[in-house]
Protein backbone atom coordinates (compact mmCIF):
# COMPACT_ATOMS: atom_id res chain seq x y z
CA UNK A 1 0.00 0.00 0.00
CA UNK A 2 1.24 3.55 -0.86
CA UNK A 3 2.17 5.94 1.93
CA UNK A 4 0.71 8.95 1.72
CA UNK A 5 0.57 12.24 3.72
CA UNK A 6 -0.65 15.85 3.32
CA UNK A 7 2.56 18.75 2.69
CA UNK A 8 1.92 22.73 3.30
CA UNK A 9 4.11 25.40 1.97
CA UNK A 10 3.60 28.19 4.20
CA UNK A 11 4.62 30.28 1.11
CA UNK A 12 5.35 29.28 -2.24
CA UNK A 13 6.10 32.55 -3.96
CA UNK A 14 9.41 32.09 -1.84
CA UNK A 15 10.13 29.53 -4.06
CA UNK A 16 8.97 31.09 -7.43
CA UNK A 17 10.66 34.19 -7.14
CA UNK A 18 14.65 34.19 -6.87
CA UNK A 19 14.68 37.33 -4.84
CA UNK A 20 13.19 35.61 -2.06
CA UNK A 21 14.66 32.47 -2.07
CA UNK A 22 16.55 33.62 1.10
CA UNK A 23 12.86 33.53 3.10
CA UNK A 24 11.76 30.22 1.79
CA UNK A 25 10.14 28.15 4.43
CA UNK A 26 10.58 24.56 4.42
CA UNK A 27 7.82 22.14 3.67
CA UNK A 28 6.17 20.96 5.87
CA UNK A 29 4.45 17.29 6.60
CA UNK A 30 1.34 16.09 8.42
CA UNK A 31 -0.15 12.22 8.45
CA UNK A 32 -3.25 13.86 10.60
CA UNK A 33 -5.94 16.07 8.56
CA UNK A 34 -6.71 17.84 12.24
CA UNK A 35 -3.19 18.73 12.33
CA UNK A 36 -3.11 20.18 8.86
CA UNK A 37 -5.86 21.93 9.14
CA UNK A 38 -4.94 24.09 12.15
CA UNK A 39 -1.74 24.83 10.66
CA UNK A 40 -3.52 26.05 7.72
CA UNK A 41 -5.87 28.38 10.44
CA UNK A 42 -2.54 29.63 11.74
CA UNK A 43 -1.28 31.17 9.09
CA UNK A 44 -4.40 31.60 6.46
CA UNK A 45 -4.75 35.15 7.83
CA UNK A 46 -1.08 36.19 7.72
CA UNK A 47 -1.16 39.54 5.63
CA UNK A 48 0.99 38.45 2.90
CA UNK A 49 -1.74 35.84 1.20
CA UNK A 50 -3.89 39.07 0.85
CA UNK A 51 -0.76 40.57 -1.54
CA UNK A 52 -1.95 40.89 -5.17
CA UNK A 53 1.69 40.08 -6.75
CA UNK A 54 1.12 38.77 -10.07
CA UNK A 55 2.53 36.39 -12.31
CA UNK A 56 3.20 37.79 -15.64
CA UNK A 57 2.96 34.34 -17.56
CA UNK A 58 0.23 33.40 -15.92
CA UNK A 59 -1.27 36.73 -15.04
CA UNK A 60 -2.51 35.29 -11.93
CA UNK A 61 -1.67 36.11 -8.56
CA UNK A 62 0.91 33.93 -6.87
CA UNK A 63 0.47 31.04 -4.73
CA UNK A 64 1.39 31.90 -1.41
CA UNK A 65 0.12 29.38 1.49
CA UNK A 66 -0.60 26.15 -0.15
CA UNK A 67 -1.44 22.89 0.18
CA UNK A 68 -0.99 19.47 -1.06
CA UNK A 69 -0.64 15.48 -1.23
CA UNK A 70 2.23 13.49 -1.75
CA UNK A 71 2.71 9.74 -2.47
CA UNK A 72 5.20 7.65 -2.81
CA UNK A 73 5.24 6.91 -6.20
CA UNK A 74 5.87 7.84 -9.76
CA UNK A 75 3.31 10.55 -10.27
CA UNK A 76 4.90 12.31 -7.50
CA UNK A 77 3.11 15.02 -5.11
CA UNK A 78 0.08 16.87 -6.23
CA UNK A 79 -0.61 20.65 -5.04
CA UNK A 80 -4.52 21.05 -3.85
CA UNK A 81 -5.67 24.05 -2.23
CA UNK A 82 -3.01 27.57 -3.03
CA UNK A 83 -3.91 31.20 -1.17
CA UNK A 84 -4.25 33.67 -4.43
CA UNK A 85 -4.62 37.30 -3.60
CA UNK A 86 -7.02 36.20 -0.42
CA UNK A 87 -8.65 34.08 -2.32
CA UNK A 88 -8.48 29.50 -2.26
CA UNK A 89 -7.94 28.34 -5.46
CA UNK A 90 -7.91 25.02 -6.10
CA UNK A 91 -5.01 23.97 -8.00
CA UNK A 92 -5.24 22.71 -11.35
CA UNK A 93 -2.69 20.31 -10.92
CA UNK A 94 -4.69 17.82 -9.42
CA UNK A 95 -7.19 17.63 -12.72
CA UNK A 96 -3.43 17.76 -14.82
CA UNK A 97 -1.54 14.50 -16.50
CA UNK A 98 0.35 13.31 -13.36
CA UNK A 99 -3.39 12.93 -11.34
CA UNK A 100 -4.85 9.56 -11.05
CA UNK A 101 -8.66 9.24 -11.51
CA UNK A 102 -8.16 5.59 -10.48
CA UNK A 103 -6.35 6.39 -7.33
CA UNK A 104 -9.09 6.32 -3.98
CA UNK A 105 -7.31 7.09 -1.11
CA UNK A 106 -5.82 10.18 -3.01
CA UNK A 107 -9.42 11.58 -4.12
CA UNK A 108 -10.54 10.43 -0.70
CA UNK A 109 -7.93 12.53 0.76
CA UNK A 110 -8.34 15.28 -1.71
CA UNK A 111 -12.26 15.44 -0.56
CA UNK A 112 -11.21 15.76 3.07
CA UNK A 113 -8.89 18.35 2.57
CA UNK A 114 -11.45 20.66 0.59
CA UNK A 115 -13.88 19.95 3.40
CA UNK A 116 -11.54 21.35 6.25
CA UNK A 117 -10.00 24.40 3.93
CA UNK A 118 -12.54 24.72 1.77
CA UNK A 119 -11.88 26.30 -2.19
CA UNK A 120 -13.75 29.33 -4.10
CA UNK A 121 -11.56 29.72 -7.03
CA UNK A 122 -10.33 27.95 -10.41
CA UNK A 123 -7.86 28.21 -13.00
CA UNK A 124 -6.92 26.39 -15.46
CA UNK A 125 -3.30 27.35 -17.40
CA UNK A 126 -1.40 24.99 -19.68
CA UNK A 127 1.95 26.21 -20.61
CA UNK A 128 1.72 25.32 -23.77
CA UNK A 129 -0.60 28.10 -24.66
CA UNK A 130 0.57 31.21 -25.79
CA UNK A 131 -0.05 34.26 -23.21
CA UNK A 132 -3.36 35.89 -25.18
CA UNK A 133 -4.59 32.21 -24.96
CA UNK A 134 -4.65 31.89 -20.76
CA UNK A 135 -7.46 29.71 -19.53
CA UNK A 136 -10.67 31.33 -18.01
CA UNK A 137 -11.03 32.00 -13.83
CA UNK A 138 -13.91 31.02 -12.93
CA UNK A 139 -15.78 30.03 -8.99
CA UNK A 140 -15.60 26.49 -8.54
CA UNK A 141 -19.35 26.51 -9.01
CA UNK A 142 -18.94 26.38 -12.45
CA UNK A 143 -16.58 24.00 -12.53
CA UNK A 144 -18.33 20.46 -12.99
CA UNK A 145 -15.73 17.55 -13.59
CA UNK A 146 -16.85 13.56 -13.38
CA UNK A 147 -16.36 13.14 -9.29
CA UNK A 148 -15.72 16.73 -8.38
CA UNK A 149 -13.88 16.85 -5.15
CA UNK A 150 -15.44 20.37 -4.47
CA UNK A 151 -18.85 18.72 -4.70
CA UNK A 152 -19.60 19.00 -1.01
CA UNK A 153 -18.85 22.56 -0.68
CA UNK A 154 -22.17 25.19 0.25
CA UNK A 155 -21.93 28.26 -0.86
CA UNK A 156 -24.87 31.29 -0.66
CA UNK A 157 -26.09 33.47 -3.17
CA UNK A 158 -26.59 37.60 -2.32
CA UNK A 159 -28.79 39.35 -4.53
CA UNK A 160 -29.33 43.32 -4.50
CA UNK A 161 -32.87 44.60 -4.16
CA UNK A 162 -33.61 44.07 -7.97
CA UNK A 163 -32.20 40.43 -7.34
CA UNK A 164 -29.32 40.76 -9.49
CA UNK A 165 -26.61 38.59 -8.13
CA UNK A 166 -23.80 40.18 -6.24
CA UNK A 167 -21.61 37.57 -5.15
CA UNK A 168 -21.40 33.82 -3.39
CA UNK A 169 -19.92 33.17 0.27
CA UNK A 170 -18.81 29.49 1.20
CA UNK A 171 -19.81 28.50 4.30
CA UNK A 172 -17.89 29.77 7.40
CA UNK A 173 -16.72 32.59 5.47
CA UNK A 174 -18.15 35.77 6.71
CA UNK A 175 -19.89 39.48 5.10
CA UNK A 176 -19.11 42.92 6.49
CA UNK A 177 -22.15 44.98 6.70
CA UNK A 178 -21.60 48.50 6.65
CA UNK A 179 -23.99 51.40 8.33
CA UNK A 180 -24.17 54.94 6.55
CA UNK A 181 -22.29 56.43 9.82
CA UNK A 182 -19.28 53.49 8.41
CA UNK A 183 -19.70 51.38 11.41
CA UNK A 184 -19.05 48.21 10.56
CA UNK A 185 -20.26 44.77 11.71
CA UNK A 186 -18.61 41.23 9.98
CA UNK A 187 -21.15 38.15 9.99
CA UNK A 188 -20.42 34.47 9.71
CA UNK A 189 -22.80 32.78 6.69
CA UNK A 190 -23.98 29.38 6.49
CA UNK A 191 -26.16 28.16 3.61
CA UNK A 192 -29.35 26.41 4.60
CA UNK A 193 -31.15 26.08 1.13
CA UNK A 194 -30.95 27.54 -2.25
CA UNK A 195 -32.70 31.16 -0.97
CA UNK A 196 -32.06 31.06 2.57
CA UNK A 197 -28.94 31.69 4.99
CA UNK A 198 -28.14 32.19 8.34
CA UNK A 199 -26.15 35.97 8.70
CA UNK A 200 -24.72 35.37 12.01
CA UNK A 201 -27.39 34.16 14.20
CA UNK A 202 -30.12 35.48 11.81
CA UNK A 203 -32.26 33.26 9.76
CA UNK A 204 -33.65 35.25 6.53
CA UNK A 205 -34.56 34.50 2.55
CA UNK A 206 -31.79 35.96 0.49
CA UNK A 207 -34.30 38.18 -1.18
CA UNK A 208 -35.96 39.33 1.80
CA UNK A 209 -32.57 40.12 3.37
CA UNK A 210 -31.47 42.42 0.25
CA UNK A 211 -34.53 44.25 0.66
CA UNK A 212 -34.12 45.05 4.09
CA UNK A 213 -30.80 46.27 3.87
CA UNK A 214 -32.02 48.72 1.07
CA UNK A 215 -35.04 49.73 2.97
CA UNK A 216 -32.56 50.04 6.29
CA UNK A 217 -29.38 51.40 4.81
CA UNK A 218 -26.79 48.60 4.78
CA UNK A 219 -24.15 48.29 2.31
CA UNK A 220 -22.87 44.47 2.04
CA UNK A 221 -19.72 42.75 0.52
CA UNK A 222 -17.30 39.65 1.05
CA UNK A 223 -14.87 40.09 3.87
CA UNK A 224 -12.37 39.22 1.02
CA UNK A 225 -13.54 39.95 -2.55
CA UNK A 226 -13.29 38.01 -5.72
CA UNK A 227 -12.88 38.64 -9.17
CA UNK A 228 -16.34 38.87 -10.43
CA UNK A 229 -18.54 39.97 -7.53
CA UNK A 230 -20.72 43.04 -7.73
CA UNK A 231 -19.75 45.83 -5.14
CA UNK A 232 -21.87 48.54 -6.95
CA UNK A 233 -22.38 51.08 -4.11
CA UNK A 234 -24.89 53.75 -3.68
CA UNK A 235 -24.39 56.59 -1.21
CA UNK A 236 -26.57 60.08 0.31
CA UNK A 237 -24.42 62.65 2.03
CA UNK A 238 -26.73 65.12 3.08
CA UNK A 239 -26.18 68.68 5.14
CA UNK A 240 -26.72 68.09 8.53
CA UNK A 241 -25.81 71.19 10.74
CA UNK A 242 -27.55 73.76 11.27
CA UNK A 243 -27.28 77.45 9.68
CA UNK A 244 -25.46 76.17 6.88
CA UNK A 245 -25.94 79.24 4.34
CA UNK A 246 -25.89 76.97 0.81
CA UNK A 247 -28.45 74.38 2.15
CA UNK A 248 -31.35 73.52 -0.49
CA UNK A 249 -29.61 76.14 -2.60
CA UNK A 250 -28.63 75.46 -6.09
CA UNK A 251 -25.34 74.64 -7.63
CA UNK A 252 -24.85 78.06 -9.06
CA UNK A 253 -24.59 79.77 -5.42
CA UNK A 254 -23.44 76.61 -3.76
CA UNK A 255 -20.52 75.88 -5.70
CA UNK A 256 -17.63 78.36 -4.58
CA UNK A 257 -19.16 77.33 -0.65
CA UNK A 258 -19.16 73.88 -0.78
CA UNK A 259 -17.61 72.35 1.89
CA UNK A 260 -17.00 68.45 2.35
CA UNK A 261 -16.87 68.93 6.29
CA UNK A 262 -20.61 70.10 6.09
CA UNK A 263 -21.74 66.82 4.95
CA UNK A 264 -22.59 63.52 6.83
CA UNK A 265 -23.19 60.04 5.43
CA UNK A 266 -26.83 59.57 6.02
CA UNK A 267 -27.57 56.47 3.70
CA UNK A 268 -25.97 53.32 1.90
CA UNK A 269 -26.58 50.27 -0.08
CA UNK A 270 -25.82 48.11 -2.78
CA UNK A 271 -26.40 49.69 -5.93
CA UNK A 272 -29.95 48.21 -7.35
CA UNK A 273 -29.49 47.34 -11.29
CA UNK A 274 -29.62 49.57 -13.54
CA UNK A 275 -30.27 52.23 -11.42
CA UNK A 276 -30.15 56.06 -12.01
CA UNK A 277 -29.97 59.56 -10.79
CA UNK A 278 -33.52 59.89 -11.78
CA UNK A 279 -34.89 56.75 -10.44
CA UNK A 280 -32.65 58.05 -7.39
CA UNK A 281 -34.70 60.97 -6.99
CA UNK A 282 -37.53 59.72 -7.06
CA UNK A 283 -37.45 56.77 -4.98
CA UNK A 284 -36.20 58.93 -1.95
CA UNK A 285 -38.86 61.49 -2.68
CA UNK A 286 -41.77 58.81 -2.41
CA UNK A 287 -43.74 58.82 0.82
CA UNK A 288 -42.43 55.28 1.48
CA UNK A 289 -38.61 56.21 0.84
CA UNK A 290 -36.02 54.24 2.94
CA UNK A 291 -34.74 55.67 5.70
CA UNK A 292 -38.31 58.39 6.02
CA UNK A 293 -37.68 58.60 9.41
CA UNK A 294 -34.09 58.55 9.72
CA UNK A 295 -33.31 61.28 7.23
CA UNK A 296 -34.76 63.86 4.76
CA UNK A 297 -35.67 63.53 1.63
CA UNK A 298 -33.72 63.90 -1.28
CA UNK A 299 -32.86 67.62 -2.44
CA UNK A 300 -31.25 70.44 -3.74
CA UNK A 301 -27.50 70.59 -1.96
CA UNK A 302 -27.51 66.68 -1.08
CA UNK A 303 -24.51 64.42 -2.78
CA UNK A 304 -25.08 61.05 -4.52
CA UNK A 305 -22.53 59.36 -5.15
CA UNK A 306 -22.47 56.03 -6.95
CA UNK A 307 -19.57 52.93 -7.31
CA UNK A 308 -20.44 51.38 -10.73
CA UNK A 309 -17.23 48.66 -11.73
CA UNK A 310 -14.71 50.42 -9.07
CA UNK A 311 -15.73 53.91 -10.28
CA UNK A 312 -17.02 55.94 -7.97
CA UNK A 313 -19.04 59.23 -9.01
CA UNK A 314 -20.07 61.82 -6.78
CA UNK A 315 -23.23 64.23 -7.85
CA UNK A 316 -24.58 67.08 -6.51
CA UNK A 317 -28.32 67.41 -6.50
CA UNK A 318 -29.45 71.03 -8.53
CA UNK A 319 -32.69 72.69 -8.28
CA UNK A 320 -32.63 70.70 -11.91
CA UNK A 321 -30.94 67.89 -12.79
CA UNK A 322 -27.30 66.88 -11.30
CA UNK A 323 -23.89 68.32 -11.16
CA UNK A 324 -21.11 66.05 -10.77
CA UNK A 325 -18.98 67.11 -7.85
CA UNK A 326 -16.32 64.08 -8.19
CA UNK A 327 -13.46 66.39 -7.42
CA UNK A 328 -15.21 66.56 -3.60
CA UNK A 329 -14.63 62.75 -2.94
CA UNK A 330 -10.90 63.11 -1.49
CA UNK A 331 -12.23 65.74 1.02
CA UNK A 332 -15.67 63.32 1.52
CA UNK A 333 -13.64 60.64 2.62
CA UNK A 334 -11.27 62.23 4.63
CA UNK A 335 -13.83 63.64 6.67
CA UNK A 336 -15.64 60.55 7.06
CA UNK A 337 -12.88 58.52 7.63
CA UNK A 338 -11.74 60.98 10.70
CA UNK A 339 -15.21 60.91 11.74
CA UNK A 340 -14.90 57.49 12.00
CA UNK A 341 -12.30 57.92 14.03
CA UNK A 342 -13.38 59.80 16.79
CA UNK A 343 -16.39 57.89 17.01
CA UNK A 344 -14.10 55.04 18.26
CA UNK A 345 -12.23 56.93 20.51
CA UNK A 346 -15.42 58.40 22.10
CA UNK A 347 -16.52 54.73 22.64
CA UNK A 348 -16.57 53.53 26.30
CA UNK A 349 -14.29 50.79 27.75
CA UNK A 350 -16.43 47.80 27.74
């Protein structure tokens, strides 16, 4: 009977990359899948498997943390599970020439491994293709092989309010839900069904909870984002002292007083499909607008500003139509993001 045994590089671009050769970890070796594993929790959050350093043959982020099978025989060791830019990938080795569709205790293995680490990612390269031709990456949901190893693995859908799909969480991976102030809470998901999940300790349909969050003012994403998902972003920063001379003015007096520090975050979501400055207005002019009785309704001297495919546009609402006011969101964000930080130095011990 072969011997087998599971291997971990704590990180392979160490041994890619010449210039690093000098902080190349050894292998290391575990018989027990328990032991493995909590190796693999040790050092899955070490920053450096959230790098982004590319390949440029393969144009895909390096494998960092990874992890693997070997046996004692010809076909040699077989790489399984590699860190990507924060993401799991499963490796494409173990579908190459030197994997064995014959061999059991290797695909039983294999199966146990994904089970413990769990994957979200594939991609396929074969060398012998020229650059332009580099194989598609794609979720491992829509990768079907005969006996798929990553068969077992859950994952749950979230939809915006207009049920477009925004992205898919495995189970035990967690969201961040973010408030309009930017407080911040992160929530573990577990699937239950096809259009239900738990968020935390929170039972909810998957359309019912995109709703709410619109209705509420919740913006949600991936705690680590993949190629692919949706993070479309809408955003109200409205005026919210008092005796502020330009408020509900136009753009044509407003525009040599406008002042980033005058303006709060009073609202965000995840950008519905499709959706417009128009459709904007209207929506949070209606007498059942989200947030009614949390903050006005939308007018003249409030901000907009949208994230449609990582571009983010800021507009400022005219007595007609919109003037875009992109040129504020340096001085938006600063503000916010000190605001943000004297809320949590105002916060009590607990």
């Amino acid at each position: 009977m072969k011997d087998y045994c599971y291997f971990l590089i704590p990180d392979a671009m160490a041994w890619d990359v010449p210039a690093l050769r000098d902080k190349k970890m050894p292998t290391e070796f575990y018989k027990d899948l328990a032991d493995v594993k909590l190796r693999y929790q040790q050092l899955r959050e070490q920053p450096y498997n959230y790098e982004y350093a590319s390949d440029y043959v393969t144009g895909c982020p390096y494998a960092r943390l990874t992890i693997g099978i070997v046996r004692n025989n010809a076909r040699g060791p077989l790489k399984l599970v590699e860190v990507r830019g924060g993401v799991n990938y499963l490796s494409d080795d173990f579908y190459g020439p030197f994997s064995d569709v014959h061999d059991k205790m290797l695909y039983a293995m294999a199966r146990d491994l994904i089970e413990a680490v769990g994957v979200d990612r594939i991609r396929i390269f074969n060398d012998s293709l020229a650059m332009p031709l580099r194989s598609r990456d794609m979720h491992i949901t829509e990768w079907r092989v005969p006996n798929d190893i990553c068969s077992d693995l859950k994952f749950s859908r979230f939809l915006n309010r207009d049920k477009q799909q925004l992205f898919l969480i495995r189970d035990g991976e967690r969201v961040i839900e973010t408030s309009p102030d930017g407080t911040q809470q992160t929530r573990v998901v577990k699937n239950i069904d096809s259009t239900h999940i738990y968020i935390g300790h929170y039972g909810c349909h998957i359309q019912q909870y995109a709703e709410d969050n619109f209705r509420t003012g919740c913006y949600v994403t991936p705690e680590h984002p993949q190629p692919g998902d949706n993070l479309d972003k809408l955003q109200i920063y409205q005026i919210t002292k008092g005796g502020c001379e330009y408020r509900f003015m136009n753009y044509d007096y407003s525009k040599s007083r406008i002042h980033a520090a005058d303006y709060s975050s009073v609202y965000i979501a995840n950008l519905p499909e499709d959706y417009d400055l128009d459709r904007c207005f209207q929506e949070f002019n209606a007498p059942n607008r989200p947030l009614r009785n949390h903050m006005c309704s939308l007018s003249t001297s409030d901000i907009v500003v949208t994230t449609k495919n990582g571009k983010e546009t800021a507009y400022y609402v005219d007595s007609i139509g919109f003037k875009d006011v992109s040129h504020l969101l340096p001085e938006l964000h600063e503000v916010e993001a000190q605001r943000q930080k004297e809320q949590v130095q105002d916060e009590p011990e607990r």
